[in-house]
N, C-alpha and C. Protein backbone atom coordinates (compact mmCIF):
# COMPACT_ATOMS: atom_id res chain seq x y z
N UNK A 1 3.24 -22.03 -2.81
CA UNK A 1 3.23 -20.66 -2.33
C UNK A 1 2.53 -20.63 -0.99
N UNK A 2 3.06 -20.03 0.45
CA UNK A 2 2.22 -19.89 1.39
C UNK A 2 3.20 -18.94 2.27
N UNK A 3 2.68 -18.30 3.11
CA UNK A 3 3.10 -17.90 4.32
C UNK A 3 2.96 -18.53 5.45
N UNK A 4 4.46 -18.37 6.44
CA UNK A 4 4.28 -19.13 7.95
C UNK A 4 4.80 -18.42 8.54
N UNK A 5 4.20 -17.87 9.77
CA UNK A 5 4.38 -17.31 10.86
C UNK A 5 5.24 -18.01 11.75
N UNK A 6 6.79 -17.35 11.87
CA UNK A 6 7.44 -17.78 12.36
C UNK A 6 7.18 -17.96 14.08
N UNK A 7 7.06 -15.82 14.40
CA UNK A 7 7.01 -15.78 15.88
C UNK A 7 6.51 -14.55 16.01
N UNK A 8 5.67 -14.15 17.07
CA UNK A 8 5.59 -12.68 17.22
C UNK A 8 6.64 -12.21 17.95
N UNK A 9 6.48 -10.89 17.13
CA UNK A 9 7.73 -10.04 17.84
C UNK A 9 7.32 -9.01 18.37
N UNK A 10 5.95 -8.13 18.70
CA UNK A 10 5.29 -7.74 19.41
C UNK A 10 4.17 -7.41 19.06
N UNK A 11 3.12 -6.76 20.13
CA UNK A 11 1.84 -6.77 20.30
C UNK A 11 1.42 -4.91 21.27
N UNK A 12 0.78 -4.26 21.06
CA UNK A 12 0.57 -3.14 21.60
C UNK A 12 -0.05 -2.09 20.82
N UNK A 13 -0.19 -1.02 20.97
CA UNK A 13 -0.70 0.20 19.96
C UNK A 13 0.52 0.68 19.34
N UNK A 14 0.51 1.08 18.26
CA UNK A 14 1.29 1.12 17.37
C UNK A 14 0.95 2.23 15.86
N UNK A 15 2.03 2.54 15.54
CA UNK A 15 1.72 3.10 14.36
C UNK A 15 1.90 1.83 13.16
N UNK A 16 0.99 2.11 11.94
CA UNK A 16 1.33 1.09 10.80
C UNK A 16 2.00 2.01 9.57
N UNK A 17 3.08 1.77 8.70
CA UNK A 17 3.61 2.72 7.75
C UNK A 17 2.39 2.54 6.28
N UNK A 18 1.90 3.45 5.95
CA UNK A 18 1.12 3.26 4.81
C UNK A 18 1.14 4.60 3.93
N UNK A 19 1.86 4.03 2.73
CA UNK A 19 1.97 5.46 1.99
C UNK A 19 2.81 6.74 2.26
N UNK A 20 3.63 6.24 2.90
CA UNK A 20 4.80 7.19 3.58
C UNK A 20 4.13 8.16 4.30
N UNK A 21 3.28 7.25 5.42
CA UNK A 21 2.76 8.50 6.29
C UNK A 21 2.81 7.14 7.29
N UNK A 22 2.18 7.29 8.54
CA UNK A 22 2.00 6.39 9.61
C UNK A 22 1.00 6.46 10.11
N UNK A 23 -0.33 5.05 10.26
CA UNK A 23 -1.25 5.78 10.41
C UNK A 23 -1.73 4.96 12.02
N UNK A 24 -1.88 5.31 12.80
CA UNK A 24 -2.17 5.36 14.53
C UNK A 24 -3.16 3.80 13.91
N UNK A 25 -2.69 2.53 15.11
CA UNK A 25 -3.89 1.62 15.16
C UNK A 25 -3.64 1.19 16.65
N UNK A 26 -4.45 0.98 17.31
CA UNK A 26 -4.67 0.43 18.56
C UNK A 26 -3.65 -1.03 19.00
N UNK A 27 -4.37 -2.11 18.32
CA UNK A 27 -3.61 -2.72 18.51
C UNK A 27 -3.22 -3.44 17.29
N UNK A 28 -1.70 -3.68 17.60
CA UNK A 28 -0.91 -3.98 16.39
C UNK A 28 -0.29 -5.33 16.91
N UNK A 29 -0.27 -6.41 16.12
CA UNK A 29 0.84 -7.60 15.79
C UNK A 29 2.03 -7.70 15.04
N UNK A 30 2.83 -7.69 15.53
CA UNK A 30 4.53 -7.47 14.42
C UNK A 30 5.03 -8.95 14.94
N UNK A 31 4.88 -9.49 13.53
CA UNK A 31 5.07 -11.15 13.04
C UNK A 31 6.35 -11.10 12.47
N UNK A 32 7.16 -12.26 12.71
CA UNK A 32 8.38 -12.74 11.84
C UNK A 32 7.48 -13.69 11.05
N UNK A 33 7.54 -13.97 9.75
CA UNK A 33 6.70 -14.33 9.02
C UNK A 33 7.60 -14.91 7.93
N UNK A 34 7.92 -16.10 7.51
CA UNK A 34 8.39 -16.59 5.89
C UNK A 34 8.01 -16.62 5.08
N UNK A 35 8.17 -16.53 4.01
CA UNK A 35 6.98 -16.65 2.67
C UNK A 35 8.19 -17.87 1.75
N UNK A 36 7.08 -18.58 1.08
CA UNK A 36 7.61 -19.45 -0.24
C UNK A 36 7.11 -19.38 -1.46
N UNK A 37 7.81 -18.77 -2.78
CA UNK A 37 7.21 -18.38 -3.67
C UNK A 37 8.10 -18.64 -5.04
N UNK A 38 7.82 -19.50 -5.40
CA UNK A 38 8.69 -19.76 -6.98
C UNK A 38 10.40 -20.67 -6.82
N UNK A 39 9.62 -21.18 -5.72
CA UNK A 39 10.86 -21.93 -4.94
C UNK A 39 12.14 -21.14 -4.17
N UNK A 40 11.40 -20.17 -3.80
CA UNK A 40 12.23 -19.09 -2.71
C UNK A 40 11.63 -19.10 -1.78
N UNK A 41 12.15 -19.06 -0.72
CA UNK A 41 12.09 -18.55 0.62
C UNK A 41 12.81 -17.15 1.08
N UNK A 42 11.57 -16.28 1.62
CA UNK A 42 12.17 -14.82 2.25
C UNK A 42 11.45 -14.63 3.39
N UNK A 43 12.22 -14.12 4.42
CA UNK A 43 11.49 -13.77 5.89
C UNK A 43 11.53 -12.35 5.60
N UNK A 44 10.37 -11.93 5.98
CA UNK A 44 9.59 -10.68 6.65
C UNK A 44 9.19 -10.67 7.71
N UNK A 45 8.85 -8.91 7.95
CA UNK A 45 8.17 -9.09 9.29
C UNK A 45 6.82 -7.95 8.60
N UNK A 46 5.34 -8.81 9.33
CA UNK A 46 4.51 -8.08 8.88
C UNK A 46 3.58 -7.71 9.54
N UNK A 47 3.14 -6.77 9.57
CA UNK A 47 2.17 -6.10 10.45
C UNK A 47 0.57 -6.61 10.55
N UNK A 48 -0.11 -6.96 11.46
CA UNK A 48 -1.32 -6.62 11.48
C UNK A 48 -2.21 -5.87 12.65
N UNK A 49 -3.38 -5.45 12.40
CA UNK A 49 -3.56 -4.52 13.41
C UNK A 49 -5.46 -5.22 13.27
N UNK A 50 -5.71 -5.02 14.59
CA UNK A 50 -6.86 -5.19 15.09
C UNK A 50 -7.99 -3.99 14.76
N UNK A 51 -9.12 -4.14 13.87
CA UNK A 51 -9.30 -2.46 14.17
C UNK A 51 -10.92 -3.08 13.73
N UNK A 52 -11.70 -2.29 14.35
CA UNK A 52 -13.10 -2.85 14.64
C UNK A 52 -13.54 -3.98 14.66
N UNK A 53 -12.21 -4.90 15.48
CA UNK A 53 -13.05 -6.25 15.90
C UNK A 53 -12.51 -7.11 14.19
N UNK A 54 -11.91 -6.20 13.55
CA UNK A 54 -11.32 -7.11 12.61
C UNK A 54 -10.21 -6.96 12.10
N UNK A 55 -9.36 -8.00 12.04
CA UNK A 55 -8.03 -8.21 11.39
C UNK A 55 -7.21 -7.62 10.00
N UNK A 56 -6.53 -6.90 9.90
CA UNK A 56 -6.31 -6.11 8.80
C UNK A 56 -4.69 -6.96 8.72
N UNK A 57 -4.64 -6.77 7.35
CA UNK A 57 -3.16 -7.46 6.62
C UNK A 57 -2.31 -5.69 6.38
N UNK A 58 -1.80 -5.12 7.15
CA UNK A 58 -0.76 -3.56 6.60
C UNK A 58 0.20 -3.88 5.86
N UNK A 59 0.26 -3.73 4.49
CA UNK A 59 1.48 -3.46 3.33
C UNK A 59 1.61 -2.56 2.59
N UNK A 60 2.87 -1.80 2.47
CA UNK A 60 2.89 -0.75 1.52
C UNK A 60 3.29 -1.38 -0.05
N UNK A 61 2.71 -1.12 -0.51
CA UNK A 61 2.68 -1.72 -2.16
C UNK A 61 3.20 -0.65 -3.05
N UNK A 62 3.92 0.25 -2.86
CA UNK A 62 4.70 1.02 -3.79
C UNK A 62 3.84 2.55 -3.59
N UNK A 63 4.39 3.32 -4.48
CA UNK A 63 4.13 4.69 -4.35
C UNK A 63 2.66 4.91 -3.85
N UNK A 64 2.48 6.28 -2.87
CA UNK A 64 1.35 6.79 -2.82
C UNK A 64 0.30 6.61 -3.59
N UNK A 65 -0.54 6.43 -3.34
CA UNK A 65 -1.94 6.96 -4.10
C UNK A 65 -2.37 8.03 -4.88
N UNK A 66 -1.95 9.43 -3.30
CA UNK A 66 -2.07 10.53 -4.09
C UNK A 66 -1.37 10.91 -5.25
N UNK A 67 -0.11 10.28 -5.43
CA UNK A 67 1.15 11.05 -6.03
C UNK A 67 0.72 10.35 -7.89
């Protein structure tokens, strides 16, 4: 099981999708990214964003919170 970063596909301020809202981050990384997992391979592209000097992983993991 691992992830590999294929390529970036850009870099700038950006919105990140979280919870079906979008939430403003400064600066953002949008990765082509592979994953291998149970003897599959799937490309994504995944977000990360810079935000007080530290690296955040952005995924939406299914329904809201609030809801």
């Amino acid at each position: 099981m691992g992830t590999r970063v294929s390529s970036l596909l850009g870099f700038g301020p950006g919105e990140v999708p979280l919870d079906g809202s979008l939430i403003p981050v400064e600066d953002v990384f949008i990765l082509d990214a592979n994953r291998h997992e149970n003897g599959e391979d799937t490309r994504r592209e995944m977000h990360l964003g810079l935000v007080d000097g530290t690296l955040h992983w952005f995924a939406d993991c299914g329904d809201p919170l609030g809801e």
